[in-house]
N, C-alpha and C. Protein backbone atom coordinates (compact mmCIF):
# COMPACT_ATOMS: atom_id res chain seq x y z
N UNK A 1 91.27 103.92 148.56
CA UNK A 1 91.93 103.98 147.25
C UNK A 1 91.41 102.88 146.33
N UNK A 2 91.27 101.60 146.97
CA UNK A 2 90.79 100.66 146.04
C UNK A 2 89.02 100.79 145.49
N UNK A 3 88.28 101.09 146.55
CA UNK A 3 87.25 101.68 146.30
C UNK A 3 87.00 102.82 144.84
N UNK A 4 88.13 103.37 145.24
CA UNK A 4 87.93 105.01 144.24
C UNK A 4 88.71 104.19 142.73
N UNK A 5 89.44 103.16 143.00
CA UNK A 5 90.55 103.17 141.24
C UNK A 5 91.48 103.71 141.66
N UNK A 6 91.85 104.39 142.75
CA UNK A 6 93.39 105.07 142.51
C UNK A 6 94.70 104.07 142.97
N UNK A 7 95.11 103.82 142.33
CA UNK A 7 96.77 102.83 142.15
C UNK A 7 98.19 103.71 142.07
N UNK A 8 98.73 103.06 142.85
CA UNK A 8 100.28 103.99 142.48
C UNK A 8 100.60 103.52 141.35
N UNK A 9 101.60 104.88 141.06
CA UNK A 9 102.67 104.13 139.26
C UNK A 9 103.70 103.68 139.23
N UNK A 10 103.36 102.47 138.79
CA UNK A 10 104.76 101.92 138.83
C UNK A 10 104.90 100.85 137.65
N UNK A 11 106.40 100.20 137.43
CA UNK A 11 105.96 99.16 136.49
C UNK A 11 105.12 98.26 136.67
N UNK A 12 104.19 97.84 136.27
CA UNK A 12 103.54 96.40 136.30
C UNK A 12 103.73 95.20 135.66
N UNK A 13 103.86 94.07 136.18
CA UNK A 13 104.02 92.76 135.66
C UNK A 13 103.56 92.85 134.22
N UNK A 14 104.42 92.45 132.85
CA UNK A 14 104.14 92.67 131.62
C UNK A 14 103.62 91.57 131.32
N UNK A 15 102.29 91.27 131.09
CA UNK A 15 101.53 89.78 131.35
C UNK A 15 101.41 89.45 129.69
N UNK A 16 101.56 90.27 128.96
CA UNK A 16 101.58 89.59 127.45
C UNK A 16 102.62 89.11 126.97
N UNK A 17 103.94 88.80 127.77
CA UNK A 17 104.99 88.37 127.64
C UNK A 17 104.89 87.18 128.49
N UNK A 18 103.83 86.35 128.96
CA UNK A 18 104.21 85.64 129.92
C UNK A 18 104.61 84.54 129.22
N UNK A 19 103.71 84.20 127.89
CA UNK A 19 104.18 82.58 127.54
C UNK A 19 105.47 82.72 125.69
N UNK A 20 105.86 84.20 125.74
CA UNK A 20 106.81 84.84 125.38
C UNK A 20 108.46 83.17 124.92
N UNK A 21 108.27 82.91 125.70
CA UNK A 21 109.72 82.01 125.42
C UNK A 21 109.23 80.44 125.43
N UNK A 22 108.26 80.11 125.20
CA UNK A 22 107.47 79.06 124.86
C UNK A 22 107.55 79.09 123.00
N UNK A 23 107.10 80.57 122.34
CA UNK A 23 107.24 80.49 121.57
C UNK A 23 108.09 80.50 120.62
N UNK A 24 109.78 80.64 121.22
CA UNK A 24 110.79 80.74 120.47
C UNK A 24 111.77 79.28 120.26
N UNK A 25 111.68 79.46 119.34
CA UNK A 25 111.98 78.21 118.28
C UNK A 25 113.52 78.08 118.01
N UNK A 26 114.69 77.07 117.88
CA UNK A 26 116.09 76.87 117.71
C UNK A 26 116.18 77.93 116.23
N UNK A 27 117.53 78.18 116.68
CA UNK A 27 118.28 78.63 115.09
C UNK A 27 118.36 77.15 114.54
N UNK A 28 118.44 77.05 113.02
CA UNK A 28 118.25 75.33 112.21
C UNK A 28 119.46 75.83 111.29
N UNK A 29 120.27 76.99 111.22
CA UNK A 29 120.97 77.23 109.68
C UNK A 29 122.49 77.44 110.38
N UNK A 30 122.93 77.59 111.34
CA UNK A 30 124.57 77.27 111.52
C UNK A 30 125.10 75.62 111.36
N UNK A 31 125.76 76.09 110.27
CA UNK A 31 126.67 74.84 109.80
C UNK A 31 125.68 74.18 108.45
N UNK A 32 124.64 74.74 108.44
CA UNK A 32 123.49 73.99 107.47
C UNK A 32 123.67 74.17 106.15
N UNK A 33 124.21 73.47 105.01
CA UNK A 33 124.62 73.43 103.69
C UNK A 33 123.69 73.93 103.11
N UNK A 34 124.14 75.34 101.72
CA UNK A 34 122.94 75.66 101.70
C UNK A 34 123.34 75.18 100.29
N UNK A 35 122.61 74.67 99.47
CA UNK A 35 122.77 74.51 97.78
C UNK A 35 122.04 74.69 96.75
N UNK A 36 120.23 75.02 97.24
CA UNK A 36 119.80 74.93 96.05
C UNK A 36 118.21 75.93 96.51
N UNK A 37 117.70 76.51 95.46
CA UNK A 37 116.66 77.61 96.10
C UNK A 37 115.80 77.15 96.74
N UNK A 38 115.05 77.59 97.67
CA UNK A 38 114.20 77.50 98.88
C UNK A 38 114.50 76.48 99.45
N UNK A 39 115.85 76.65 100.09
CA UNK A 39 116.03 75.46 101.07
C UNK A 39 116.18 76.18 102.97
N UNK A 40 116.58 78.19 102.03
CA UNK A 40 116.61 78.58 103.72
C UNK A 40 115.78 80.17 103.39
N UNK A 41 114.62 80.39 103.51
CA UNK A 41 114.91 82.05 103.59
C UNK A 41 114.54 82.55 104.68
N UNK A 42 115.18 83.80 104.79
CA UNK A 42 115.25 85.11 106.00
C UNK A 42 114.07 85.97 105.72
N UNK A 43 113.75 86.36 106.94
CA UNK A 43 112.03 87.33 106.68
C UNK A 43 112.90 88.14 107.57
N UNK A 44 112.47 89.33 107.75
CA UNK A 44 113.44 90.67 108.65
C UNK A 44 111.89 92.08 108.59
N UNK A 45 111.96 92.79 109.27
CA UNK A 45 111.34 93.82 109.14
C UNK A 45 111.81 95.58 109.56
N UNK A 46 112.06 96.28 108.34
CA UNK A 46 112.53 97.44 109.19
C UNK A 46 111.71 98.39 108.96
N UNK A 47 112.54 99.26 109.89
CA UNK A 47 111.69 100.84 109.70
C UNK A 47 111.78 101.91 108.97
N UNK A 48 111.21 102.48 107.90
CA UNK A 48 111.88 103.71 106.93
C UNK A 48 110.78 104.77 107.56
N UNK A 49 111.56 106.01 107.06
CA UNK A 49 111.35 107.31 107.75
C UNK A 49 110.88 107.85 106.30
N UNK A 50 109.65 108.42 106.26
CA UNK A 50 109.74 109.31 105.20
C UNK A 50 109.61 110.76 105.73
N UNK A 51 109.18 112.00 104.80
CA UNK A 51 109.02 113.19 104.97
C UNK A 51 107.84 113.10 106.48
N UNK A 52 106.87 112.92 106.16
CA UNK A 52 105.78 113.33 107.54
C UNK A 52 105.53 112.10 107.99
N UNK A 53 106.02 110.46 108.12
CA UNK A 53 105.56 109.87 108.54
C UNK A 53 106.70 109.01 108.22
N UNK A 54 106.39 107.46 108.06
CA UNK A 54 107.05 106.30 108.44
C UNK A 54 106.51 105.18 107.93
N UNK A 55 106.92 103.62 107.73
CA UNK A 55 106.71 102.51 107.00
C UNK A 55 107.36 101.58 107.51
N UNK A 56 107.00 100.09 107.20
CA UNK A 56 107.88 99.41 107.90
C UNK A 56 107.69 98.26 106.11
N UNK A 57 108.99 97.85 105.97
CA UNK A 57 108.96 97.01 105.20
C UNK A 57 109.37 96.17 105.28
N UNK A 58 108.79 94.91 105.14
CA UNK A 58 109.27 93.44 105.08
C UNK A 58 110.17 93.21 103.88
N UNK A 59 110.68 92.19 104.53
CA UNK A 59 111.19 91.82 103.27
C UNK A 59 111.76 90.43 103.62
N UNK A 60 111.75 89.28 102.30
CA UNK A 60 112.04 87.76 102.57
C UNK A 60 113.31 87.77 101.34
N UNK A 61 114.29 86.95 101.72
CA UNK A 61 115.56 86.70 100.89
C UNK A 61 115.72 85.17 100.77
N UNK A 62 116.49 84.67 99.60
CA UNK A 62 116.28 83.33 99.40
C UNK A 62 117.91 83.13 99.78
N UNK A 63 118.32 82.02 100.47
CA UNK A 63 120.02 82.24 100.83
C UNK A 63 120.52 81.83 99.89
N UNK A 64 120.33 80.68 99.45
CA UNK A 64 121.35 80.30 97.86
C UNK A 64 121.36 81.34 96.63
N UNK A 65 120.22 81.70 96.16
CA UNK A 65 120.63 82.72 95.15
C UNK A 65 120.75 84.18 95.47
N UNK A 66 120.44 84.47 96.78
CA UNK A 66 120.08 86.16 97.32
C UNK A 66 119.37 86.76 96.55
N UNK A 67 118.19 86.63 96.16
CA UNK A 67 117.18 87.03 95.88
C UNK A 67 115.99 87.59 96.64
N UNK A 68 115.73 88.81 96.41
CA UNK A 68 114.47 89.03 97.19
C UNK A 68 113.16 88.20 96.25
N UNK A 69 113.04 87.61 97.44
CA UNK A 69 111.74 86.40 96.39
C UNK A 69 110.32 87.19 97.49
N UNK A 70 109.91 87.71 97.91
CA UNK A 70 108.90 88.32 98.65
C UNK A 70 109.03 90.07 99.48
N UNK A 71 108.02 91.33 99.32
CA UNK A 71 108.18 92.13 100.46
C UNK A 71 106.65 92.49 100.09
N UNK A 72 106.52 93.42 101.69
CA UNK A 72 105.40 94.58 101.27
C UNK A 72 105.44 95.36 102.44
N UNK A 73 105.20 96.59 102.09
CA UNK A 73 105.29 97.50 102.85
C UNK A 73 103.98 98.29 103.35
N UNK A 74 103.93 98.75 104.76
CA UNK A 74 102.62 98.51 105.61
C UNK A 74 103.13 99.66 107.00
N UNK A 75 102.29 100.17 106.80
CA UNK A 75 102.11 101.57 107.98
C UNK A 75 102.09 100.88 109.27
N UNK A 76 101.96 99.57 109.65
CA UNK A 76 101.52 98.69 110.68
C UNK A 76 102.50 98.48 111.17
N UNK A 77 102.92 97.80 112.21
CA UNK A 77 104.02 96.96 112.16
C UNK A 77 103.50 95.45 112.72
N UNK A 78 102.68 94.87 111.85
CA UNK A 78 102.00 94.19 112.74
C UNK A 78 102.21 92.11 111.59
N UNK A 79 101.76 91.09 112.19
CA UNK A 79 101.45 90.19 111.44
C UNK A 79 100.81 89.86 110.09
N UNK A 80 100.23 90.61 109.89
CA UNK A 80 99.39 90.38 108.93
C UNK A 80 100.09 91.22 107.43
N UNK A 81 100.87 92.48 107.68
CA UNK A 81 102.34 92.24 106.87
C UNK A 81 102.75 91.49 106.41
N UNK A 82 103.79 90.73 107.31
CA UNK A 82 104.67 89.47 107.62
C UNK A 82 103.83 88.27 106.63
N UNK A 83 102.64 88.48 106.96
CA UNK A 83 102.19 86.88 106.31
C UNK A 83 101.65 87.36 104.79
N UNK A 84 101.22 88.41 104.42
CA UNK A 84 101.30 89.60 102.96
C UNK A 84 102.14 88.91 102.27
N UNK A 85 103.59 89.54 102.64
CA UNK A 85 104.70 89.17 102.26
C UNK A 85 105.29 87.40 101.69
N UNK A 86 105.17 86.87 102.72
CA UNK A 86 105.41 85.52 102.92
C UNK A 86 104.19 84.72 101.91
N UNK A 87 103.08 84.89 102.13
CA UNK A 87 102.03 84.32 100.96
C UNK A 87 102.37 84.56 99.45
N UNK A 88 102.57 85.78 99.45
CA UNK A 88 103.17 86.34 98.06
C UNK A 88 104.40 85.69 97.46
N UNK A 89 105.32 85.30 98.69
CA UNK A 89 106.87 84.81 97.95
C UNK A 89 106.36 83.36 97.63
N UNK A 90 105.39 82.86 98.67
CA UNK A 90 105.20 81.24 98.05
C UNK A 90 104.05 81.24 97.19
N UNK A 91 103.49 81.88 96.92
CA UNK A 91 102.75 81.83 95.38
C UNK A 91 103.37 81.89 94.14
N UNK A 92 104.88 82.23 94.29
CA UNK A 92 105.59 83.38 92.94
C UNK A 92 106.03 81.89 92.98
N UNK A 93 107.21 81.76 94.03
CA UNK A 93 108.30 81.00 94.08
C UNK A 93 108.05 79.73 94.75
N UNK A 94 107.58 79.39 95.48
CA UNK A 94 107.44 78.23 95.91
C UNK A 94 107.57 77.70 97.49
N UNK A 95 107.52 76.58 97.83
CA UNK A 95 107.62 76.84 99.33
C UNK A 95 109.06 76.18 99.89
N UNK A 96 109.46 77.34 100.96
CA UNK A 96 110.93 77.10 101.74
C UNK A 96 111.05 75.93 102.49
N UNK A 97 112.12 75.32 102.53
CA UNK A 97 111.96 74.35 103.43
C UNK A 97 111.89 74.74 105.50
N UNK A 98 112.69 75.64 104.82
CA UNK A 98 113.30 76.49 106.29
C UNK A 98 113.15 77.91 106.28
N UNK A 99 112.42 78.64 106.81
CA UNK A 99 112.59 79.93 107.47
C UNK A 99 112.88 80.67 108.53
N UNK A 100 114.11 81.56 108.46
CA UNK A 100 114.59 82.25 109.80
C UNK A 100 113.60 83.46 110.02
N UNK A 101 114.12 83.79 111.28
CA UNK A 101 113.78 85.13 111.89
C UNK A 101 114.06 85.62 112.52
N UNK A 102 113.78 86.93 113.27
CA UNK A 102 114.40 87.08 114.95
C UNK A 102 113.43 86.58 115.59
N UNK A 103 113.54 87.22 116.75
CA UNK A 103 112.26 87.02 117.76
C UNK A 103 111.29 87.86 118.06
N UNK A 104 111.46 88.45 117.34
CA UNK A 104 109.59 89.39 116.83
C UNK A 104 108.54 88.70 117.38
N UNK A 105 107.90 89.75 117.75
CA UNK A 105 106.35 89.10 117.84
C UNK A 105 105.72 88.64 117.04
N UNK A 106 105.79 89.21 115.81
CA UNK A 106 105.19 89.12 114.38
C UNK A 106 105.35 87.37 113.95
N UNK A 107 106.83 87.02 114.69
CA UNK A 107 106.70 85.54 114.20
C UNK A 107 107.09 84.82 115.30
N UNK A 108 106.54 85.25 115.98
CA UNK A 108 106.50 84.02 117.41
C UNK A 108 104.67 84.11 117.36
N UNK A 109 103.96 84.93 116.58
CA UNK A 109 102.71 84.63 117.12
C UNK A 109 102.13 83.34 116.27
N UNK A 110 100.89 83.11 117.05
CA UNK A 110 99.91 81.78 116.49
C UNK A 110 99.42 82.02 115.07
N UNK A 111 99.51 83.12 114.71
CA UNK A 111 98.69 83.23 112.87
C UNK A 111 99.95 82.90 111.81
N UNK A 112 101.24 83.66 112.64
CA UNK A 112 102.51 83.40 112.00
C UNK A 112 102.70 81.47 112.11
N UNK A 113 102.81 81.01 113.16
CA UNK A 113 103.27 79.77 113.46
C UNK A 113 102.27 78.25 112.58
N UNK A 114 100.99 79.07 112.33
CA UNK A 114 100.07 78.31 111.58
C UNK A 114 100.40 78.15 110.32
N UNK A 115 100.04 79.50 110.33
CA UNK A 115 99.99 79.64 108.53
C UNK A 115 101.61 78.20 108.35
N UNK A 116 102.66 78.36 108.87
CA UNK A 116 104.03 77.60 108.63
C UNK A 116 103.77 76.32 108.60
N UNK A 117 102.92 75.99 109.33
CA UNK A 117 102.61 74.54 109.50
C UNK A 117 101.87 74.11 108.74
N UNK A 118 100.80 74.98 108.65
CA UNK A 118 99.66 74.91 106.95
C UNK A 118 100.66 74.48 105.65
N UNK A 119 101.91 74.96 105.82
CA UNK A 119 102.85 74.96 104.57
C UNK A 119 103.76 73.65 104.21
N UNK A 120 104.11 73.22 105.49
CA UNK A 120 105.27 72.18 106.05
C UNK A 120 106.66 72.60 106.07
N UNK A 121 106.45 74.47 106.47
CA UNK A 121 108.04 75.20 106.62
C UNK A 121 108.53 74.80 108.03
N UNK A 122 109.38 74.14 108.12
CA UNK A 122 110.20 74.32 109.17
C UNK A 122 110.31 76.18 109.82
N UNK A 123 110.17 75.99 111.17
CA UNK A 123 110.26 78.04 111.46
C UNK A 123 111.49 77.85 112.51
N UNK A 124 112.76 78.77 112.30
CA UNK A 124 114.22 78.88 112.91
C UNK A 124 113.80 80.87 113.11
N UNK A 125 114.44 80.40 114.47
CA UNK A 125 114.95 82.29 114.95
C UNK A 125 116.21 83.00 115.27
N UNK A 126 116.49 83.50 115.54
CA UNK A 126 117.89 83.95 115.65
C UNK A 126 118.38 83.68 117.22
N UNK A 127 119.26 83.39 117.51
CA UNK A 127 119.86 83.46 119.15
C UNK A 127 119.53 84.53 119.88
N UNK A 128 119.20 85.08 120.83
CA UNK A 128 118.45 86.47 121.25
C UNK A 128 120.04 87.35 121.34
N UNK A 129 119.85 88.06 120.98
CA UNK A 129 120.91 89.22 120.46
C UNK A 129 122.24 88.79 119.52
N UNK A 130 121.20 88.19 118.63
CA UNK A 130 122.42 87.35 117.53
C UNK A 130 121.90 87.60 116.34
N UNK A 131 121.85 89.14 115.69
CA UNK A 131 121.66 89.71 114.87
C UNK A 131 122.63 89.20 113.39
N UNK A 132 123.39 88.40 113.58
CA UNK A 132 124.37 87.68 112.61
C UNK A 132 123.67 86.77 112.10
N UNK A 133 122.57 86.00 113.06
CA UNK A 133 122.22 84.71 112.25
C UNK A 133 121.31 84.89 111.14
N UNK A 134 120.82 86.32 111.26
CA UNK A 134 119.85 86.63 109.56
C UNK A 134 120.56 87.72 109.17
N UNK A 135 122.16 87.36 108.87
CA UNK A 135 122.68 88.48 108.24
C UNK A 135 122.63 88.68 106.68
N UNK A 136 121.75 88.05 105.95
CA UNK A 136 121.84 88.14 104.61
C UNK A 136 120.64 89.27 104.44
N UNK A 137 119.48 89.05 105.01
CA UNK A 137 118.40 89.95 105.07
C UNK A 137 118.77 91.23 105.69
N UNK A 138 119.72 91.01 106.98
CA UNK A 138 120.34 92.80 107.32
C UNK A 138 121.08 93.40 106.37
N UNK A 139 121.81 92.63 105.73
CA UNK A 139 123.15 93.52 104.49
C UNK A 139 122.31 94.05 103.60
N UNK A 140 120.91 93.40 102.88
CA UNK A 140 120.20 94.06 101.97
C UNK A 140 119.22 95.47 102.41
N UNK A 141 119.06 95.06 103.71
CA UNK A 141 118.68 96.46 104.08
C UNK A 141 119.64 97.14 104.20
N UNK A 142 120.54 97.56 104.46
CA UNK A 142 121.73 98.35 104.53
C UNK A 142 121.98 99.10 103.19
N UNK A 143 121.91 98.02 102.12
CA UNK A 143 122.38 98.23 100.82
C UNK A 143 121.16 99.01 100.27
N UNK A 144 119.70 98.97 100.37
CA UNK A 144 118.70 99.61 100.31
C UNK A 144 118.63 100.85 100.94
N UNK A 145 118.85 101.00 102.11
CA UNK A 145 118.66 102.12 103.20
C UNK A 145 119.85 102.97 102.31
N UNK A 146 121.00 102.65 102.26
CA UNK A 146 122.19 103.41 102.01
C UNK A 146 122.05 103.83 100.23
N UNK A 147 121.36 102.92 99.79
CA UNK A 147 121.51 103.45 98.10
C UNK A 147 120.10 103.95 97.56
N UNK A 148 119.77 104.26 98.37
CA UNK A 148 118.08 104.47 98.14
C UNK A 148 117.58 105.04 98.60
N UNK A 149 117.18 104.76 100.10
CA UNK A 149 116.27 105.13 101.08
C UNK A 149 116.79 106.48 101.68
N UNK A 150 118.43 106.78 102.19
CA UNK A 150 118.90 107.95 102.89
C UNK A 150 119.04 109.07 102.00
N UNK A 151 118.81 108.98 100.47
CA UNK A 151 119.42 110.24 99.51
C UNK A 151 118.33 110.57 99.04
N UNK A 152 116.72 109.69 99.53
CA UNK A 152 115.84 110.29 98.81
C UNK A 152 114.56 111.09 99.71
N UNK A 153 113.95 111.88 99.44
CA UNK A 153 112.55 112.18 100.48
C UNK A 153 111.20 111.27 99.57
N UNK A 154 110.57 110.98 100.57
CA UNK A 154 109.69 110.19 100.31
C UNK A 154 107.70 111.08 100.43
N UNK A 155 107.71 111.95 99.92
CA UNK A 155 106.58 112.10 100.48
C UNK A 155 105.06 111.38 100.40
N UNK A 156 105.13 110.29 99.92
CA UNK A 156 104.00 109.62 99.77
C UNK A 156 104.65 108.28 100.54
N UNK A 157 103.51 106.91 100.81
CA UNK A 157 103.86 105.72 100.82
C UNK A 157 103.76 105.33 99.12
N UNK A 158 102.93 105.82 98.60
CA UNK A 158 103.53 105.39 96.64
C UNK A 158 104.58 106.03 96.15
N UNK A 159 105.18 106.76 96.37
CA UNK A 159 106.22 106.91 96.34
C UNK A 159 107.77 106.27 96.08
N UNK A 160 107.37 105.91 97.70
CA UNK A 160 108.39 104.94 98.18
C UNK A 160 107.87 103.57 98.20
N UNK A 161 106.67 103.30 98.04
CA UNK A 161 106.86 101.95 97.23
C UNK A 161 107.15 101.61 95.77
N UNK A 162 106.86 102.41 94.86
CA UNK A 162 107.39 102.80 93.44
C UNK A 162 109.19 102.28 93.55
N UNK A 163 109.50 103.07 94.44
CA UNK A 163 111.34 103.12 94.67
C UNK A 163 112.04 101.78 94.82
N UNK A 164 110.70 101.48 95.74
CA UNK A 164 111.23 99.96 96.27
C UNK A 164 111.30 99.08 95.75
N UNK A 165 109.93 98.84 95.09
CA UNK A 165 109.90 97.92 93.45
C UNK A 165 110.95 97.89 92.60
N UNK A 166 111.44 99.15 91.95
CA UNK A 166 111.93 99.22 91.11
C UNK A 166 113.44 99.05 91.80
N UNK A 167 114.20 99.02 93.41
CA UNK A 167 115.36 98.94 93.23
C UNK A 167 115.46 97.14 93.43
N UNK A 168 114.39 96.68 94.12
CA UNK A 168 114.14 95.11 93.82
C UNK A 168 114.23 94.52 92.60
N UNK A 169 113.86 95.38 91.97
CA UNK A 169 113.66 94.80 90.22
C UNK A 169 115.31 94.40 89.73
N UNK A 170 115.88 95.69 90.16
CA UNK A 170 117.16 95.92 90.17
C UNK A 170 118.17 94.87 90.75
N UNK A 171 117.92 94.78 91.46
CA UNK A 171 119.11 94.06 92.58
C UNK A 171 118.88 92.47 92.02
N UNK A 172 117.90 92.02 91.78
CA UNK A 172 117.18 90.75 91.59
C UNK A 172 117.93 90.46 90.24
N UNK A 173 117.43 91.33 89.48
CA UNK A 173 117.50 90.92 87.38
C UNK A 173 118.60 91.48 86.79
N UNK A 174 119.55 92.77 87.79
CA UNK A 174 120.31 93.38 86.94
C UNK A 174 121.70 93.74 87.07
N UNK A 175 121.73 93.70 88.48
CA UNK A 175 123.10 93.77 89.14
C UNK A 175 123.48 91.98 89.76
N UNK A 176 125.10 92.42 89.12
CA UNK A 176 125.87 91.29 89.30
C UNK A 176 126.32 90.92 90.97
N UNK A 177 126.43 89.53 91.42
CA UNK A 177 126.67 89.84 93.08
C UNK A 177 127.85 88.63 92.95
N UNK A 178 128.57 89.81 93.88
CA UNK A 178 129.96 89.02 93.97
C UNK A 178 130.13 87.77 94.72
N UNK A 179 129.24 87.03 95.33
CA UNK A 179 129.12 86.31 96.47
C UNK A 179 128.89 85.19 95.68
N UNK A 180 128.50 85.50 94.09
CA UNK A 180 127.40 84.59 93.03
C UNK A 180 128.17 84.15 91.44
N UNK A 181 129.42 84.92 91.71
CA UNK A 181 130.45 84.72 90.33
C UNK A 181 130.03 85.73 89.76
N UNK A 182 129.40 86.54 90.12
CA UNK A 182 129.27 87.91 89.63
C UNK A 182 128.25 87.95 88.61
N UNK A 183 127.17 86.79 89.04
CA UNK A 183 125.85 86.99 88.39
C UNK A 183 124.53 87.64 89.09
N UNK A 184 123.95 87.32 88.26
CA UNK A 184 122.32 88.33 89.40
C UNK A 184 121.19 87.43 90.06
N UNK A 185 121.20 87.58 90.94
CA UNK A 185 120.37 86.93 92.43
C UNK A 185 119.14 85.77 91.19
N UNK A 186 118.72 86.46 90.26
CA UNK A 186 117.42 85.86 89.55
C UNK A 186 118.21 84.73 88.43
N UNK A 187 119.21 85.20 88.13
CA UNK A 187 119.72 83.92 87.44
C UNK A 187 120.66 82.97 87.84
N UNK A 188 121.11 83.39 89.41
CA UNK A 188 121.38 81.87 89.99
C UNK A 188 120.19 80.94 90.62
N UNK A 189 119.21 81.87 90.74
CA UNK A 189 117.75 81.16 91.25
C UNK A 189 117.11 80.28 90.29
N UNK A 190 117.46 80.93 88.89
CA UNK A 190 116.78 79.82 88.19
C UNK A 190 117.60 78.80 87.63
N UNK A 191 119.06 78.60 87.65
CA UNK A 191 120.08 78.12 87.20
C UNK A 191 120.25 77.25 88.21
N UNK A 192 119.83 77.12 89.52
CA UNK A 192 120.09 76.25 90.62
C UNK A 192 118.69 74.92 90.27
N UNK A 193 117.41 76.02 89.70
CA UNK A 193 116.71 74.33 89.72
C UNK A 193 116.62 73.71 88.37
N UNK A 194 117.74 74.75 87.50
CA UNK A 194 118.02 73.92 85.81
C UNK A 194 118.86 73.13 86.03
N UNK A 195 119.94 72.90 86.96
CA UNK A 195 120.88 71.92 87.40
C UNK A 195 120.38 70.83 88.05
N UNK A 196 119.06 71.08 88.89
CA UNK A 196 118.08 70.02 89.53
C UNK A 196 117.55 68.92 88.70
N UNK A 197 116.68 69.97 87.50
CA UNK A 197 116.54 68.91 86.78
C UNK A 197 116.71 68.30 85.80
């Protein structure tokens, strides 16, 4: 059998997981005061369904003003997304002191963990099945998926990136958030560093 290649089936030792928990990093944001923009944001990645296919979109939130300050959306589900996204929010906006996550591969890997250090971001993950600790980035998907994403068919990825833009545009510049005195994510963002200086 060894001669010929033939092996029984069975599970095998999952060897790309071996140095797997080496790379996971403390939660840094329970109990952590948040007061002023880019002091914490959440990166998250989900999955949308369109008509014949599928997407995964990132997306980064700022915790003091709830702003989507970064996304992009990518047939992949892979790193190079993730860091799309993340390059883009610190070119616009500036750089975080702190960024969460789960424990994705996407940001436990070495291109993710660099690029952070290239930056001087502190990198925080979530507790392993502690889907609460990036609950600001889950509620906006929810609020997306549910006001957007489930009532519409998507048959293109332009399409549904068109949709996405424009309900970002939305949520960011135009709707009031109750969490905020009932202003919009973009004008407590900029009202937090007119009080700065």
């Amino acid at each position: 059998m060894g001669e010929m290649g033939i092996t029984a089936v069975y599970p095998k030792t999952n060897l790309s997981k071996r140095n797997f928990k080496q790379s996971i990093v403390p939660y840094l944001l329970r109990n952590y005061p948040i007061r002023y923009p880019n002091q914490a944001w959440s990166v998250d990645i989900t999955y949308i369904k369109m008509t014949h296919s599928h997407m995964y979109l990132t997306a980064i939130i700022d915790w003091c003003s709830r702003m989507i300050v970064g996304w992009n959306l990518s047939d992949t589900l892979d790193t190079a997304s993730v860091l799309t996204a993340l390059k883009d929010a610190v070119k616009t906006y500036g750089i975080p002191a702190i960024i969460n996550s789960d424990q994705g591969c996407q940001f436990a890997s070495d291109e993710y963990k660099t690029y952070l250090k290239s930056q001087g971001i502190r990198q925080s993950m979530d507790g392993k099945s502690r889907w609460a600790d990036n609950i600001m980035i889950e509620r906006w998907f929810r609020s997306l998926k549910t006001e957007k994403i489930y009532i519409n068919e998507y048959p293109s990825p332009k399409a549904l990136r068109k949709d996405i833009a424009a309900y970002v545009q939305e949520y960011n510049d135009v709707r009031p958030h109750e969490a905020l005195d009932y202003i919009t994510p973009s004008k407590r963002f900029s009202q937090c560093f007119s009080s700065v200086a």
